[in-house]
Protein backbone atom coordinates (compact mmCIF):
# COMPACT_ATOMS: atom_id res chain seq x y z
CA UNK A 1 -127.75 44.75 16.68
CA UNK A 2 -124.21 43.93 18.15
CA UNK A 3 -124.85 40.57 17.47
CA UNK A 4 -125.18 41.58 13.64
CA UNK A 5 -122.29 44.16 13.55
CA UNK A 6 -119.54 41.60 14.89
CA UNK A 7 -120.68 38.66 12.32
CA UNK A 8 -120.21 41.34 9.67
CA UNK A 9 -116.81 42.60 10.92
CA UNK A 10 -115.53 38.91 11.27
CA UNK A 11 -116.86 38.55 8.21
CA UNK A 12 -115.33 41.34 6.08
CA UNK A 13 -112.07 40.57 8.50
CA UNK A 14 -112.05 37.22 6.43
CA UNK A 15 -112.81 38.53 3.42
CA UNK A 16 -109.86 40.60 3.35
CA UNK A 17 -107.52 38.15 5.04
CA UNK A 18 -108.38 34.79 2.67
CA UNK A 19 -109.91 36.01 -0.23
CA UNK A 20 -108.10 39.35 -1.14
CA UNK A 21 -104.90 38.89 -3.29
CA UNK A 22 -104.37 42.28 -2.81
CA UNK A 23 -100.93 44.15 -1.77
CA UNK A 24 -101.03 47.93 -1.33
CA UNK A 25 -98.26 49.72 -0.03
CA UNK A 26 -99.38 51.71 2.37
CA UNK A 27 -101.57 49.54 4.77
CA UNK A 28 -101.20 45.24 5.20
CA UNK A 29 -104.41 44.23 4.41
CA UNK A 30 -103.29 40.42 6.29
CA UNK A 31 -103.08 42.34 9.70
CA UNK A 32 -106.20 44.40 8.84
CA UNK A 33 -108.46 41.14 8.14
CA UNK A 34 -107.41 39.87 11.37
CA UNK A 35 -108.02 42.79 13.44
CA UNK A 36 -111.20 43.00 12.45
CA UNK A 37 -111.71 39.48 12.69
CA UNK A 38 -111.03 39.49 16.52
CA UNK A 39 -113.15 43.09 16.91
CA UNK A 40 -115.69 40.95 15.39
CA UNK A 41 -115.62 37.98 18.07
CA UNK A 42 -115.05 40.24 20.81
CA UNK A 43 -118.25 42.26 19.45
CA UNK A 44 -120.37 38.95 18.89
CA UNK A 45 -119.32 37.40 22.66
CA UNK A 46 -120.05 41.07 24.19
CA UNK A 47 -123.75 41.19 22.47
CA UNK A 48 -124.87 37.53 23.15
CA UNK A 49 -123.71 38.72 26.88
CA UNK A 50 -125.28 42.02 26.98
CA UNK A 51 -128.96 40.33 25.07
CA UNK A 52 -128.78 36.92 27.40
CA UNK A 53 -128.91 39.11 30.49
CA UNK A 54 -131.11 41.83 29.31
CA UNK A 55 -133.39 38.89 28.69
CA UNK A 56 -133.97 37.96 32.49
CA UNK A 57 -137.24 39.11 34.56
CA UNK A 58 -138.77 38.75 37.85
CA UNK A 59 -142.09 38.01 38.20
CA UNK A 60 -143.51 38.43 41.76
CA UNK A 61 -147.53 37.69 42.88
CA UNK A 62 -149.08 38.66 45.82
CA UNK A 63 -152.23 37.56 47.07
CA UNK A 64 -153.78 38.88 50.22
CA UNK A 65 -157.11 38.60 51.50
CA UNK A 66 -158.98 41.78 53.18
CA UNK A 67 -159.92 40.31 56.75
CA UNK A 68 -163.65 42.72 56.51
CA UNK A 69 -164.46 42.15 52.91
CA UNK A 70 -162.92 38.81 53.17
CA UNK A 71 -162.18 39.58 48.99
CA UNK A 72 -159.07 38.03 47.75
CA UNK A 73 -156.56 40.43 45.56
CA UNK A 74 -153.69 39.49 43.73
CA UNK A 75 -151.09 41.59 42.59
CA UNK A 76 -148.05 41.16 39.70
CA UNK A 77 -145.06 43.16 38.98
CA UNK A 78 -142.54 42.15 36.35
CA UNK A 79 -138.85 43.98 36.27
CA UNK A 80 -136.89 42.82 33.48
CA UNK A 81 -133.13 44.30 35.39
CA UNK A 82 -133.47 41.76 38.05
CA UNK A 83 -135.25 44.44 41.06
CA UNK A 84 -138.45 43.49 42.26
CA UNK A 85 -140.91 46.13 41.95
CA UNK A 86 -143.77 46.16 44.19
């Protein structure tokens, strides 16, 4: 969702920057485009960050043999924040 949200403030940043012919009074619209221009980048860098490491797991097997029943049992565990959970 951050990913979204900065492409549309960059985006809305340039619309009001290079396509607005606008002037009001009150508030530059020039220095307004590019502030939200730069949110938007810093927004955009910040969520591929946050979803590229969110994206990382750890995957651990464990197979052990019972030395009576001589059965073989395997066990998994997956953590997606980089612990391993056994």
């Amino acid at each position: 969702m951050s990913i979204g949200t900065g492409i549309v403030l960059f985006v809305i940043g340039a619309i009001l920057e290079f396509a607005l012919n606008i002037s009001v009074s009150w508030i530059d619209l020039h220095l307004v485009g590019y502030i939200l221009m730069i949110a938007g980048a810093v927004v955009f860098v910040l969520g591929l960050i946050f979803s590229l490491r969110r994206k990382r797991t750890v995957t651990t097997n464990r197979t052990m043999v019972d030395p009576e029943s001589q059965v073989q049992t395997t066990r998994r565990s997956t953590s997606a924040s980089g612990d391993e959970q056994i």
